[in-house]
C-alpha atoms as a PDB file:
ATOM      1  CA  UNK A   1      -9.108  10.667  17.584  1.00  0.00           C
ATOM      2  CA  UNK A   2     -12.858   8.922  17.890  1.00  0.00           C
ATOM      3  CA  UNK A   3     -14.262  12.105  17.334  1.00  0.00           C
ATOM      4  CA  UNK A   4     -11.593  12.843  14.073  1.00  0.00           C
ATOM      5  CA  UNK A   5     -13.009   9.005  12.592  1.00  0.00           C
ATOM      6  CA  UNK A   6     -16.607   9.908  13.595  1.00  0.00           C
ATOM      7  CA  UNK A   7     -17.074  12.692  11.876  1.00  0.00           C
ATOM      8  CA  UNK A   8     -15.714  10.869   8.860  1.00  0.00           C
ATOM      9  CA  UNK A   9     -18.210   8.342   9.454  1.00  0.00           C
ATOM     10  CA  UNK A  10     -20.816  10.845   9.360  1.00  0.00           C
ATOM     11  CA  UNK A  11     -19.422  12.186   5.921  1.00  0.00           C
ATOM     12  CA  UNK A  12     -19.383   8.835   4.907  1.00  0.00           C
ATOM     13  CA  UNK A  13     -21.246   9.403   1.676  1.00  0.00           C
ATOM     14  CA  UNK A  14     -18.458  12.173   0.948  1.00  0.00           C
ATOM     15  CA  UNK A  15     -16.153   9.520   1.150  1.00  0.00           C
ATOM     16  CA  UNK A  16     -17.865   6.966  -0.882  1.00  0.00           C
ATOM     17  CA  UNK A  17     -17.948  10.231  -3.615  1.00  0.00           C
ATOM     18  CA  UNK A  18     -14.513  10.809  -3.984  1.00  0.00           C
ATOM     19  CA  UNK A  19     -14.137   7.141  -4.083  1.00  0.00           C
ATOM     20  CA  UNK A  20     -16.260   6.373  -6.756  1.00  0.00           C
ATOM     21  CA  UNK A  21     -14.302   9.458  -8.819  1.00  0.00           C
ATOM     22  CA  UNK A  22     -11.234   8.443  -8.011  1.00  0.00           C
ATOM     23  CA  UNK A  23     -12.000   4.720  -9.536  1.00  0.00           C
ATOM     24  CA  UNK A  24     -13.705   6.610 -12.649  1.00  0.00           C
ATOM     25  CA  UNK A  25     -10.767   8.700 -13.333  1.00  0.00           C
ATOM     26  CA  UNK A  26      -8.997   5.300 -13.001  1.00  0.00           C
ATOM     27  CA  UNK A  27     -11.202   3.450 -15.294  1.00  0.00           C
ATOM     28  CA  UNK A  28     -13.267   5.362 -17.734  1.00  0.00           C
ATOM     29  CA  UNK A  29     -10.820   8.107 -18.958  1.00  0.00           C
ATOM     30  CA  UNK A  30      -8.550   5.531 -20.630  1.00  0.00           C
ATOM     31  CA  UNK A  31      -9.142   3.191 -23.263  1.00  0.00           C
ATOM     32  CA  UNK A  32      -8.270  -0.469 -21.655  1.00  0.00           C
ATOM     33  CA  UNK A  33     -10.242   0.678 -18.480  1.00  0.00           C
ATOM     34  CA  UNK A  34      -9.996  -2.343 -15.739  1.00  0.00           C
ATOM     35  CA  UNK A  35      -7.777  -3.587 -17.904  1.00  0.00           C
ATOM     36  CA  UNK A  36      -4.798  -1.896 -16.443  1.00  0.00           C
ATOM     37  CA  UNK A  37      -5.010  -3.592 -12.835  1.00  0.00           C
ATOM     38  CA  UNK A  38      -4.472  -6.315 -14.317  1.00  0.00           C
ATOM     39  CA  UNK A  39      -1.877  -5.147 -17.378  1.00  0.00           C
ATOM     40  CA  UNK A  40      -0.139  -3.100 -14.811  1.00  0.00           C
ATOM     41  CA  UNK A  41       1.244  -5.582 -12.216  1.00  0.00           C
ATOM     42  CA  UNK A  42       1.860  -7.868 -14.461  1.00  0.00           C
ATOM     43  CA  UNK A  43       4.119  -5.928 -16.646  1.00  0.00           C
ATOM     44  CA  UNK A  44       5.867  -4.640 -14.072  1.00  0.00           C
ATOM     45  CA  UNK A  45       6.390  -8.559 -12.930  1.00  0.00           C
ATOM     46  CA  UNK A  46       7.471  -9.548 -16.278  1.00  0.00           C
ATOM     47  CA  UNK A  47       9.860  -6.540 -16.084  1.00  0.00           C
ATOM     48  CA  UNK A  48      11.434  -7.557 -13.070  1.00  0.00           C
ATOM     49  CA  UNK A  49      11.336 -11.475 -13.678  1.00  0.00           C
ATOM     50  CA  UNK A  50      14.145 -10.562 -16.936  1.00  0.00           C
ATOM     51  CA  UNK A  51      16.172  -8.744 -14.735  1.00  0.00           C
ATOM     52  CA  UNK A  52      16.142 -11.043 -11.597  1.00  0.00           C
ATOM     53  CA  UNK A  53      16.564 -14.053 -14.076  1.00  0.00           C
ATOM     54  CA  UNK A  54      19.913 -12.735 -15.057  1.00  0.00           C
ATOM     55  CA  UNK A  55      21.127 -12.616 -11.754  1.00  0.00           C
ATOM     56  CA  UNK A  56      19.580 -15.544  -9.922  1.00  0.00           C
ATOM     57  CA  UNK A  57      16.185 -16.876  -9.183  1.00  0.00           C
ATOM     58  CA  UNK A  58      17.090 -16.932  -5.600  1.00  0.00           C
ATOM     59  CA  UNK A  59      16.462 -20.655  -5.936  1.00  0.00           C
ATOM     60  CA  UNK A  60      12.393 -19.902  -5.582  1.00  0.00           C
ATOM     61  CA  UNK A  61      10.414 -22.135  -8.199  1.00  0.00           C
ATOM     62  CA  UNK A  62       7.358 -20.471  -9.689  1.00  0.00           C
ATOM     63  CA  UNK A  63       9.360 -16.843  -9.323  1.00  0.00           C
ATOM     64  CA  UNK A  64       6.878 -14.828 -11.794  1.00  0.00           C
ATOM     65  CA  UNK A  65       3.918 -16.019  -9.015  1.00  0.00           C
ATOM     66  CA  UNK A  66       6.355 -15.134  -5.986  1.00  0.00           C
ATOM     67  CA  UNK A  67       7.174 -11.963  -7.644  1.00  0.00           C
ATOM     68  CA  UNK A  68       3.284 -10.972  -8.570  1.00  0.00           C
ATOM     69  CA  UNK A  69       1.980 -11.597  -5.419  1.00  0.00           C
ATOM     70  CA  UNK A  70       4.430  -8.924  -3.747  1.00  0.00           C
ATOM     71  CA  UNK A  71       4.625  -6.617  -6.027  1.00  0.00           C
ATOM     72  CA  UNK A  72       0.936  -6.248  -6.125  1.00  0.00           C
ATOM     73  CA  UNK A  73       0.711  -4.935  -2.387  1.00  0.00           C
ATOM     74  CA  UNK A  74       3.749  -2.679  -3.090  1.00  0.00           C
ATOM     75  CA  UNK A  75       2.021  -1.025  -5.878  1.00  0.00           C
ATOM     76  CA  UNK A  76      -1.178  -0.308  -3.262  1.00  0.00           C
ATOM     77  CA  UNK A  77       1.619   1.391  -1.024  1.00  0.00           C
ATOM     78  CA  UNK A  78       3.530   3.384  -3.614  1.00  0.00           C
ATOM     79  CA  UNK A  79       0.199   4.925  -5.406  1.00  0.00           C
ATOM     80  CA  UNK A  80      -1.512   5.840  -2.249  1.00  0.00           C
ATOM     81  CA  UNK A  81       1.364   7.010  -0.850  1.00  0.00           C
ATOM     82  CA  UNK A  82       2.363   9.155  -3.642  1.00  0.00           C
ATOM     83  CA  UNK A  83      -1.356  10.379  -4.317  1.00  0.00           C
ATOM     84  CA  UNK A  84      -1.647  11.094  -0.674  1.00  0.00           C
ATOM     85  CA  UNK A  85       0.593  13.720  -0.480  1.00  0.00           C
ATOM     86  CA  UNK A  86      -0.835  15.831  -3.072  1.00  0.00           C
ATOM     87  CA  UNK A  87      -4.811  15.028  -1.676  1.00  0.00           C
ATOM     88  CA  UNK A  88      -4.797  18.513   0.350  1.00  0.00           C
ATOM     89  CA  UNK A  89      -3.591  20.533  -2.400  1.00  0.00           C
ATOM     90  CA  UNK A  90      -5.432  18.980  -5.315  1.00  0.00           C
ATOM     91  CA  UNK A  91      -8.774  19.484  -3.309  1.00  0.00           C
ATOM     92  CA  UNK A  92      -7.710  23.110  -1.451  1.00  0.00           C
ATOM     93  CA  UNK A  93     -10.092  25.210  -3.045  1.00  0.00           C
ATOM     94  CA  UNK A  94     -13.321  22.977  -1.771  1.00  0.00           C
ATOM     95  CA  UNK A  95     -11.355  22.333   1.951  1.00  0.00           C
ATOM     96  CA  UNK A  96     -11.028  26.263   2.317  1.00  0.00           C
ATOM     97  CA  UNK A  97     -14.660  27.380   0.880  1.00  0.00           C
ATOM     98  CA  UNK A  98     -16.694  24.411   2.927  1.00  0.00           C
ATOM     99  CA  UNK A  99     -16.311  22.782   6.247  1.00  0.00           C
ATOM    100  CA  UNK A 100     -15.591  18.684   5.798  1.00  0.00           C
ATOM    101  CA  UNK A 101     -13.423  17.212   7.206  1.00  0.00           C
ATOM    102  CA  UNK A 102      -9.997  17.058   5.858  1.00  0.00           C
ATOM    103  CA  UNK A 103      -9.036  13.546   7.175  1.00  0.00           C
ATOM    104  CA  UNK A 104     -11.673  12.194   4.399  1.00  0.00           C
ATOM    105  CA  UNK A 105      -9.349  13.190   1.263  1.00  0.00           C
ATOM    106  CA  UNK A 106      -5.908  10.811   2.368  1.00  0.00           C
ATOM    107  CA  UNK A 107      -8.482   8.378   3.792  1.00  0.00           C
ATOM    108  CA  UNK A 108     -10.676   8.404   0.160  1.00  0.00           C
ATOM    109  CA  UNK A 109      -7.043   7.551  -1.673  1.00  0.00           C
ATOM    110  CA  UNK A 110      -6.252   4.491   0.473  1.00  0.00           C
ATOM    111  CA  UNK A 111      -9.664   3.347  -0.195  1.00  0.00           C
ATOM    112  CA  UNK A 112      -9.646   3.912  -3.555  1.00  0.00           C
ATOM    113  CA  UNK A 113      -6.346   1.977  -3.905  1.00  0.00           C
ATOM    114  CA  UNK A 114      -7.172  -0.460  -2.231  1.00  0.00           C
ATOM    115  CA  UNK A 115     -10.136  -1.390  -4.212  1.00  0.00           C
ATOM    116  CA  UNK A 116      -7.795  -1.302  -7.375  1.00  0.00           C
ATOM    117  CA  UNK A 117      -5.877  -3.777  -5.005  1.00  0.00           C
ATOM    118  CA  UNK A 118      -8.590  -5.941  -5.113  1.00  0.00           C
ATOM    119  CA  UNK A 119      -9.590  -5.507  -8.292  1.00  0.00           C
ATOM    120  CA  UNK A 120      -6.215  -6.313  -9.516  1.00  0.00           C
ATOM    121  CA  UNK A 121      -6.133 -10.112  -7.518  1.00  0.00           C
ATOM    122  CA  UNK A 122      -7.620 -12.309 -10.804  1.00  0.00           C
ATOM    123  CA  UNK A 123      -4.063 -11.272 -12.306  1.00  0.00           C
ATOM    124  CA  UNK A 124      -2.760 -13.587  -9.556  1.00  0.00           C
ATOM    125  CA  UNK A 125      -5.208 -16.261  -9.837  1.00  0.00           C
ATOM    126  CA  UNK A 126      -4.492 -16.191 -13.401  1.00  0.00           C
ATOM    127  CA  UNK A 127      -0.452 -16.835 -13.197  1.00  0.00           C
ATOM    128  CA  UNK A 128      -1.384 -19.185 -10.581  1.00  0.00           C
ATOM    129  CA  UNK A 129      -3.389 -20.999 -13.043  1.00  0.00           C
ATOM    130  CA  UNK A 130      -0.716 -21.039 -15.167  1.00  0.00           C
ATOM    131  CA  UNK A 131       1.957 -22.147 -13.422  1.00  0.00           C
ATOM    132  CA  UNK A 132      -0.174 -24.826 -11.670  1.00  0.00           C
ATOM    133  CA  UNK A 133       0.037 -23.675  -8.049  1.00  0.00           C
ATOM    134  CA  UNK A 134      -3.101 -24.017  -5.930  1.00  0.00           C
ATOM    135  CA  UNK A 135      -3.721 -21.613  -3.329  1.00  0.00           C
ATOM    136  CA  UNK A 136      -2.782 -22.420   0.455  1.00  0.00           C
ATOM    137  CA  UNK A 137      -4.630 -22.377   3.142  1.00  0.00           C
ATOM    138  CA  UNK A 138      -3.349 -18.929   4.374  1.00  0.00           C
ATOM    139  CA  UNK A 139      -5.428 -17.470   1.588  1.00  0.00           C
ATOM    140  CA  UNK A 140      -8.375 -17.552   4.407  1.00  0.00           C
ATOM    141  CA  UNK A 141      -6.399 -14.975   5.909  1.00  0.00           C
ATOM    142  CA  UNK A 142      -6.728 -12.321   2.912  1.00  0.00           C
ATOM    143  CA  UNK A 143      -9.569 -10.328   4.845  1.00  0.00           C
ATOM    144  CA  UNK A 144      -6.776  -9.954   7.207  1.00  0.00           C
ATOM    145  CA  UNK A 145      -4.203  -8.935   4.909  1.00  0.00           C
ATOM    146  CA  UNK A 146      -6.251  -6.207   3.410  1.00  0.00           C
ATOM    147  CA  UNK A 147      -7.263  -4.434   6.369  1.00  0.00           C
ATOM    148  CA  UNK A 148      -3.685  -4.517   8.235  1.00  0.00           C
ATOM    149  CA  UNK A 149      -2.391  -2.751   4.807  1.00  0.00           C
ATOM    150  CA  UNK A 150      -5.571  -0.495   4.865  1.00  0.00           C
ATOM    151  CA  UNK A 151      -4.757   0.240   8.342  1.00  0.00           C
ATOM    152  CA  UNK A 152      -0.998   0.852   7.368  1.00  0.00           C
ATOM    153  CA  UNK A 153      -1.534   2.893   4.270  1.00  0.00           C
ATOM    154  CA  UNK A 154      -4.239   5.373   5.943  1.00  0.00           C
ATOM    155  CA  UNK A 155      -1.804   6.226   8.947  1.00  0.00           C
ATOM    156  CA  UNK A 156       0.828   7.170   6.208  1.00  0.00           C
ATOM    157  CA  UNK A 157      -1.308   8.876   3.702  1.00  0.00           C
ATOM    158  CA  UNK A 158      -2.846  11.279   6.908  1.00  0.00           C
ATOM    159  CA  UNK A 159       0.849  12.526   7.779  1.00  0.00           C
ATOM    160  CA  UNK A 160       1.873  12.804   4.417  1.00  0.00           C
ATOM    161  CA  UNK A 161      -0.713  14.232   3.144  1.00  0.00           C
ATOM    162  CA  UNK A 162      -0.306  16.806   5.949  1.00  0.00           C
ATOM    163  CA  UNK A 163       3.551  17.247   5.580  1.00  0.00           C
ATOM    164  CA  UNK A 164       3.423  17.620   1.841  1.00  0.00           C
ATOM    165  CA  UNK A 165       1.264  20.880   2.073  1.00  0.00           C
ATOM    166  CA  UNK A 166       3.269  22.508   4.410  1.00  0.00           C
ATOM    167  CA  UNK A 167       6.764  20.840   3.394  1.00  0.00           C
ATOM    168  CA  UNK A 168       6.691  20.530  -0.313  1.00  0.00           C
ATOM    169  CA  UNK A 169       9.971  18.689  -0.197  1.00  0.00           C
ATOM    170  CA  UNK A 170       8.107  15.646   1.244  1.00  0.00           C
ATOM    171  CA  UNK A 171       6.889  15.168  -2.220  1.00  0.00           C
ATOM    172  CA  UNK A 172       9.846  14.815  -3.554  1.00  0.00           C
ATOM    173  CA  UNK A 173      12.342  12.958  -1.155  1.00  0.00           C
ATOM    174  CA  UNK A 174       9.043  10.321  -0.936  1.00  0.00           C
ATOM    175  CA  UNK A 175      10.135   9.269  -4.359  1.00  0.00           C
ATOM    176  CA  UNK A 176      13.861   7.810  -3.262  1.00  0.00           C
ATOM    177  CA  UNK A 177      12.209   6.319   0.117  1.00  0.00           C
ATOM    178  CA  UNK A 178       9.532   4.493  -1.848  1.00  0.00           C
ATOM    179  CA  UNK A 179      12.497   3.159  -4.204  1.00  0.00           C
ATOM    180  CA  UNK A 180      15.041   2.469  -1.320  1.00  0.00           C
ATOM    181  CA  UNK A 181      12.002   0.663   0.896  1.00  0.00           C
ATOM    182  CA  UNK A 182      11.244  -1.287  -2.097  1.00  0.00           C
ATOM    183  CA  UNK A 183      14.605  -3.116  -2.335  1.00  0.00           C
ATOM    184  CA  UNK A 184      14.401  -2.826   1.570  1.00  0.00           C
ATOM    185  CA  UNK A 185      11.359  -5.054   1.430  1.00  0.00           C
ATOM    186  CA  UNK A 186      11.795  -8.819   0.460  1.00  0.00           C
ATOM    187  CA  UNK A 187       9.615  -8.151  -2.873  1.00  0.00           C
ATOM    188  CA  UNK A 188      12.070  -9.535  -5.293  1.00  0.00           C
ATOM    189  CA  UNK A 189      14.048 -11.663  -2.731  1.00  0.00           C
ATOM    190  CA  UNK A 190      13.006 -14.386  -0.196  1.00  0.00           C
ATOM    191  CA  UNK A 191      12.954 -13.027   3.275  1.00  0.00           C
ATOM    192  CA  UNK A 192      15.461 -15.573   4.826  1.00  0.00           C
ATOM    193  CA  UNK A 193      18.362 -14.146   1.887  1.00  0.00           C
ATOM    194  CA  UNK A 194      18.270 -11.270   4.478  1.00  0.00           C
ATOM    195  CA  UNK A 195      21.340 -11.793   5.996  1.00  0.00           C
ATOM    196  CA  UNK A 196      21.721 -12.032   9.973  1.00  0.00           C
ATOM    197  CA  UNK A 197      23.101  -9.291  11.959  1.00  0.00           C
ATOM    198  CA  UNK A 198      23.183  -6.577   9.361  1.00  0.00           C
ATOM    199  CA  UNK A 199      22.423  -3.269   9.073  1.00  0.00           C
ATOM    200  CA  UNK A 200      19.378  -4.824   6.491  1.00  0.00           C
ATOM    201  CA  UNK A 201      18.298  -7.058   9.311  1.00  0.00           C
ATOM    202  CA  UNK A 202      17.719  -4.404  11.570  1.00  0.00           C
ATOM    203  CA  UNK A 203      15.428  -2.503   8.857  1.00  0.00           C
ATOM    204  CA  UNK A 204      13.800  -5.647   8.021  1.00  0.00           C
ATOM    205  CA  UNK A 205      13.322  -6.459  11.828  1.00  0.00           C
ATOM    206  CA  UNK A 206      11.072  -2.990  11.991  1.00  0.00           C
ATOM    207  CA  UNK A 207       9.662  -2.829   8.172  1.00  0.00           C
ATOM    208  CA  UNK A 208       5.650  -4.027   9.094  1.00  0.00           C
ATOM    209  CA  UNK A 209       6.032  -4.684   5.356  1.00  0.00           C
ATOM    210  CA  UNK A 210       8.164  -8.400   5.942  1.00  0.00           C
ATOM    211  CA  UNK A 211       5.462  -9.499   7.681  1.00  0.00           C
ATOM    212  CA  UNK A 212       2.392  -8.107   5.274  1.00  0.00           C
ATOM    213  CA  UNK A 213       4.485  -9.221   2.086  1.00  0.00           C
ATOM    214  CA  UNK A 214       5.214 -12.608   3.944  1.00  0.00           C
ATOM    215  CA  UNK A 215       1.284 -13.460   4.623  1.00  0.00           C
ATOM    216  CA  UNK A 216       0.477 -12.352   1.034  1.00  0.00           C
ATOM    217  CA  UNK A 217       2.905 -14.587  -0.334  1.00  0.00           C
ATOM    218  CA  UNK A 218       2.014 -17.121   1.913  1.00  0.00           C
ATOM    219  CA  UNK A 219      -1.576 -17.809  -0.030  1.00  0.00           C
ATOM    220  CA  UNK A 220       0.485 -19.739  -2.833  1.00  0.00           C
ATOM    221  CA  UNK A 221       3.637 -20.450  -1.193  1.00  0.00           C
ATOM    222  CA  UNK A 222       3.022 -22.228   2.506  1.00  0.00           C
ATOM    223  CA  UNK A 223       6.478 -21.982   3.505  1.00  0.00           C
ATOM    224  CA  UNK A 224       6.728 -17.987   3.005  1.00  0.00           C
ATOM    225  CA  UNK A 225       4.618 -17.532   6.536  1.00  0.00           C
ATOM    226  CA  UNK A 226       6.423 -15.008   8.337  1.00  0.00           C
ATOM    227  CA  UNK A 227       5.138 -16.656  11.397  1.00  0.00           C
ATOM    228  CA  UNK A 228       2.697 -15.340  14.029  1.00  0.00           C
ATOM    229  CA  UNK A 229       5.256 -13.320  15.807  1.00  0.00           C
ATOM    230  CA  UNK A 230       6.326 -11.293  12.902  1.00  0.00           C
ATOM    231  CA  UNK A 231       2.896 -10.838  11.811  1.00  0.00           C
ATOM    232  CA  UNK A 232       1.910  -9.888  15.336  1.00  0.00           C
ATOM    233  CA  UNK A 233       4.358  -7.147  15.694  1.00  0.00           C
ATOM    234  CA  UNK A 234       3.625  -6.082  11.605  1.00  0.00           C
ATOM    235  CA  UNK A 235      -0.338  -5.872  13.009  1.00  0.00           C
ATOM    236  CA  UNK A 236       1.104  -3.764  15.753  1.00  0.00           C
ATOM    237  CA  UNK A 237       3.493  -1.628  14.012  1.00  0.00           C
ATOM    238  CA  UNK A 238       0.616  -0.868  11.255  1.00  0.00           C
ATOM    239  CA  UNK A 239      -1.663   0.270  14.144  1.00  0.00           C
ATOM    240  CA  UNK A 240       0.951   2.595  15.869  1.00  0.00           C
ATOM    241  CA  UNK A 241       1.894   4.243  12.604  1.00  0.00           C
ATOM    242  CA  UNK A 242      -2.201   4.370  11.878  1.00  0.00           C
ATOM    243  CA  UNK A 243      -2.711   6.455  15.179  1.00  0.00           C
ATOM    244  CA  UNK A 244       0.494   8.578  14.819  1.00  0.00           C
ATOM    245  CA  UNK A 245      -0.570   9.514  11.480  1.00  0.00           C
ATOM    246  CA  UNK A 246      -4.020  10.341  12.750  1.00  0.00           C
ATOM    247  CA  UNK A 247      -2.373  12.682  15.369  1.00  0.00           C
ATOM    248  CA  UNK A 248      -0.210  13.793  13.570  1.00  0.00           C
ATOM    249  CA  UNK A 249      -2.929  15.321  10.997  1.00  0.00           C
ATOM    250  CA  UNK A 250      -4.808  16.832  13.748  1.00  0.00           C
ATOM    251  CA  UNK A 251      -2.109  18.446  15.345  1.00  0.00           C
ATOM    252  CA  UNK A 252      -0.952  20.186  12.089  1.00  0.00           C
ATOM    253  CA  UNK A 253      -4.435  20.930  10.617  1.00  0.00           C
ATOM    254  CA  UNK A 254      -4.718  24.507  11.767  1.00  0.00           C
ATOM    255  CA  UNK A 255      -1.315  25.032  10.079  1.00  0.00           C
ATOM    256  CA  UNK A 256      -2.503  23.266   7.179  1.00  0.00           C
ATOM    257  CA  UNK A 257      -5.749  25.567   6.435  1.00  0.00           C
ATOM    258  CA  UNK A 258      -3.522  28.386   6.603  1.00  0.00           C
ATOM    259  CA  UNK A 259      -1.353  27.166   3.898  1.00  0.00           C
ATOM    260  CA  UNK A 260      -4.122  25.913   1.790  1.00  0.00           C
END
């Protein structure tokens, strides 16, 4: 595995490439540009703040700030996670005609998202601004945040994006997992409406998403903390699925070239 992540390093400017395209494909092809990190989430907030209003606020004051600053980190999951699977196959004529290596494509997406991630954050400040909430002082702790889900995300992308080439199905079953982990996740919900000593508590007990969402949130909302335990084993759980994924890819790469 230290030899897999230092040859990436020493591709590095490879990496920083397919960055930079991914983020122009992003931004220059359409006509609001940046605009849509910040159009996007919000939207997709407003759309869900209608629909949650009619059944219940969940008792959470400022909701269209709790909701934003969840959905925000789901959206860096879902889009690298979908655009993951189809990195080997999008780029398959350049893997099989030059020698780089492969790990760089999944890992470029995550990066790339997660930029957009960042990007994305003044679309927070803003509804924070206008709902009058000042930040926390778990916003220190952002750094933190980012690099657990960057961590997360890259273990996932390098075994999907593996899996997908040589089981196309992946693709396609990714799309009801993504929706079913959503509601899984407390995104729209406060964690403690989970209730004890449920099937859903179990899930939520070994989702390293409660305890990512939960810091997140925590930066406007003190009491949302998950608590250093959760976080702990979140931290934990992101590295073990981060190394899996990274053996995962090695172990199937052979297979992969030959399906490329």
């Amino acid at each position: 595995m230290r030899q897999q992540f230092k040859t990436v390093w020493e591709h590095r400017a490879l990496l920083s490439h397919l960055v930079r395209r991914d983020l122009k494909l992003r931004y220059e092809v359409t006509t609001l540009g940046y605009l849509w990190s910040l159009l996007e989430p919000v939207l997709l907030t407003v759309i869900y703040y209608f629909v949650f209003s009619l059944i219940g606020r969940f008792g959470v004051e400022d909701y269209p700030l709790f909701l934003l600053s969840a959905i925000l980190p789901w959206i860096w999951v879902s889009t690298a996670a979908n655009a993951s699977s189809r990195a080997l196959l999008s780029e398959s004529r350049l893997i099989t005609r030059v020698y780089l290596p492969r790990e760089t494509f999944p890992i470029s997406v995550t990066t790339s998202k997660g930029i957009e991630y960042v990007l994305s954050l003044p679309a927070v400040a803003l509804v924070a601004l206008v709902v009058t909430r000042p930040p926390t002082i778990y916003i220190t702790l952002l750094p933190v945040a980012i690099l657990m889900q960057w961590i997360l995300v890259t273990g996932l992308a390098l075994a999907l994006s593996a899996l997908n080439t040589l089981f196309r199905d992946v693709e396609r079953s990714l799309r009801v997992t993504l929706r079913a982990l959503f509601y899984l996740s407390p995104i729209v919900y406060p964690f403690d409406r989970i209730p004890n000593e449920t099937f859903a508590a179990v899930l939520a007990a070994v989702n390293p998403l409660v305890g990512l969402i939960g810091l997140y949130r925590s930066f406007w909302f003190e009491d949302s903390f998950p608590g250093w335990g959760i976080l702990g084993w979140s931290a934990g759980f992101s590295l073990l699925i981060f190394f899996i994924g990274a053996r995962m890819f090695a172990s199937l790469e052979s297979e992969v070239l030959k399906e490329l």
